[in-house]
Protein backbone atom coordinates (compact mmCIF):
# COMPACT_ATOMS: atom_id res chain seq x y z
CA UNK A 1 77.77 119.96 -5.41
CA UNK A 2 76.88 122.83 -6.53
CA UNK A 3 73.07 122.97 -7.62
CA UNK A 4 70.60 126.36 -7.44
CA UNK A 5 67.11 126.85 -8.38
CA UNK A 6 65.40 130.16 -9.20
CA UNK A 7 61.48 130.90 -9.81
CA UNK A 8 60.37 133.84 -10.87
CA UNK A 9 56.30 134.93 -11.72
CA UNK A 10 56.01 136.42 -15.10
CA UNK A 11 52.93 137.70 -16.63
CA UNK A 12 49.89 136.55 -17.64
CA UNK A 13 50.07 133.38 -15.07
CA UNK A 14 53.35 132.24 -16.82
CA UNK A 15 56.04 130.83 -14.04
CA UNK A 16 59.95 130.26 -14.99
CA UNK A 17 62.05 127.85 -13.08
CA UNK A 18 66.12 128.20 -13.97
CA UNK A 19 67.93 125.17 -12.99
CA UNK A 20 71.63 125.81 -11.98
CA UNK A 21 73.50 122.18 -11.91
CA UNK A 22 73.21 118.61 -12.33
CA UNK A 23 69.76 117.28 -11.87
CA UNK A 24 71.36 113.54 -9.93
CA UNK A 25 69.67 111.58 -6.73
CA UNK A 26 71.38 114.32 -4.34
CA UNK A 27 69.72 117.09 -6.00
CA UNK A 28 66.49 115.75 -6.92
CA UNK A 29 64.47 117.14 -3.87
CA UNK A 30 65.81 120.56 -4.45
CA UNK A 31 64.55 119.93 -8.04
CA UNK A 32 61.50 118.28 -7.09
CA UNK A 33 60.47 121.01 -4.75
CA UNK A 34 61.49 123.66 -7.04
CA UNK A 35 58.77 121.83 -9.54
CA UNK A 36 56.35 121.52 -7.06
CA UNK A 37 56.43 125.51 -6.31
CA UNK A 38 56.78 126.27 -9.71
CA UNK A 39 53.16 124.23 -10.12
CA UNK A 40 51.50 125.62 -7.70
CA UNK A 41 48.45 127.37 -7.75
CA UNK A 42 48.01 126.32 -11.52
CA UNK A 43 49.82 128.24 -13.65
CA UNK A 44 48.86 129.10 -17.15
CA UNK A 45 52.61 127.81 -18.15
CA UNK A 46 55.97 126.74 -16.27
CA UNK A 47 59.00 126.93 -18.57
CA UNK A 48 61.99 125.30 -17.34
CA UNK A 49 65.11 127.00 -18.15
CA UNK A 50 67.85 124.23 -19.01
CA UNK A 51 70.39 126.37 -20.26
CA UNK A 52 72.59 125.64 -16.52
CA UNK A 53 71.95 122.21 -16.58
CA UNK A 54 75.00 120.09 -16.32
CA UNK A 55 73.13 116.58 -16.46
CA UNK A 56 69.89 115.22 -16.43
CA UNK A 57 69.78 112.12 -14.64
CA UNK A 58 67.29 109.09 -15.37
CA UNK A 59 65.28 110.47 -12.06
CA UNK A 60 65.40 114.02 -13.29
CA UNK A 61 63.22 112.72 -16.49
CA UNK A 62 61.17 111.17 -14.09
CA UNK A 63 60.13 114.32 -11.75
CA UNK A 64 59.89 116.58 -15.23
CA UNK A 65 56.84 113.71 -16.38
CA UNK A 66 55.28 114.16 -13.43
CA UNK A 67 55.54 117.66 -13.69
CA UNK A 68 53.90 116.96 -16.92
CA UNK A 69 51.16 115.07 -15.76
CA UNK A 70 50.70 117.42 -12.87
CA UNK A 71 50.50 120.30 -15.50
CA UNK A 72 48.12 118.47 -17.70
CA UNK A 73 45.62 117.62 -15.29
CA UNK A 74 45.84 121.41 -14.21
CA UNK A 75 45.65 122.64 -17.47
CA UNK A 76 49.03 124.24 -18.13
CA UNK A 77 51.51 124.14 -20.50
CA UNK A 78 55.21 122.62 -19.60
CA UNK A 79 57.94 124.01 -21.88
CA UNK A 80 61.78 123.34 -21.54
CA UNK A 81 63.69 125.59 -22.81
CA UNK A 82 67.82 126.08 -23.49
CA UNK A 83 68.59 122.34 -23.22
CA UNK A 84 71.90 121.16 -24.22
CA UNK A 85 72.42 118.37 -26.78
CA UNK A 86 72.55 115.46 -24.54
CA UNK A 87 69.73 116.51 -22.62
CA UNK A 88 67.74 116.51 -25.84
CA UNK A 89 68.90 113.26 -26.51
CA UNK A 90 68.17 111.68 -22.59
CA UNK A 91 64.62 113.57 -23.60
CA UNK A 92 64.16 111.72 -27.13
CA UNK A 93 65.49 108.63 -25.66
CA UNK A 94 62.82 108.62 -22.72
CA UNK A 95 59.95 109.74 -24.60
CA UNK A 96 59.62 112.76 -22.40
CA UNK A 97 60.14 115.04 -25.63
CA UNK A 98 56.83 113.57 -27.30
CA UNK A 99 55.14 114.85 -23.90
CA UNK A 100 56.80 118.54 -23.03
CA UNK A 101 57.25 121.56 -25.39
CA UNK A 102 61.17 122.02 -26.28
CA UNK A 103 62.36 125.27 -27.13
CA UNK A 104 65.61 126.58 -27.90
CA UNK A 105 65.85 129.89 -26.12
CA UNK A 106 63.66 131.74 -23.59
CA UNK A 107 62.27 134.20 -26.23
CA UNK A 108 61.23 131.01 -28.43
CA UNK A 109 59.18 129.77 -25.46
CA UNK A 110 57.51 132.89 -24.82
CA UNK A 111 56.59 133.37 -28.43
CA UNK A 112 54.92 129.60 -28.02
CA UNK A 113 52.63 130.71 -25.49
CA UNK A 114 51.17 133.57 -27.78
């Protein structure tokens, strides 16, 4: 299965995690530990880059809210950014798009932060 994470450090304390791949059980500690890194250290931000995402799994929803919560409690801002339809939907469905930012390109969640 082919799955890929990349983090990169942007300015002003901003961190962007693009997810390559389905986010399923087989992937999820990839994913988790990608979240984990991107988290760490407290960012000012972490926007998640959806726009590779072939699925979002019930279990991916539940890593991103504790992403969430970890962000919260740290002060930072989670935004996902270039989700597809149906992971918009698996969002709304879950409630985990009343709790992160959603943005439709990367530019849009930049311009959030500002």
């Amino acid at each position: 299965m082919d799955f890929r994470i990349e983090l990169e450090d942007r300015p002003l304390g901003v961190r962007l995690l693009r997810v390559h791949g389905p986010i399923v059980r087989e992937t999820l500690p990839a994913f988790e530990q990608g979240m984990l890194d991107a988290l760490n250290g407290a960012p000012a931000a972490v926007l998640l880059d959806f726009s590779g995402v072939a699925y979002l799994s019930s279990s991916g929803v539940g890593l991103i809210m504790q992403g969430y919560a970890q962000a919260l409690e740290d002060g930072a801002r989670l935004i996902v950014f270039g989700a597809k339809p149906a992971e918009v939907a698996v969002m709304n469905l879950t409630g985990l798009a009343s709790m992160v930012t959603l943005a439709a390109t990367e530019q849009d969640a930049l311009d959030l932060l500002r």
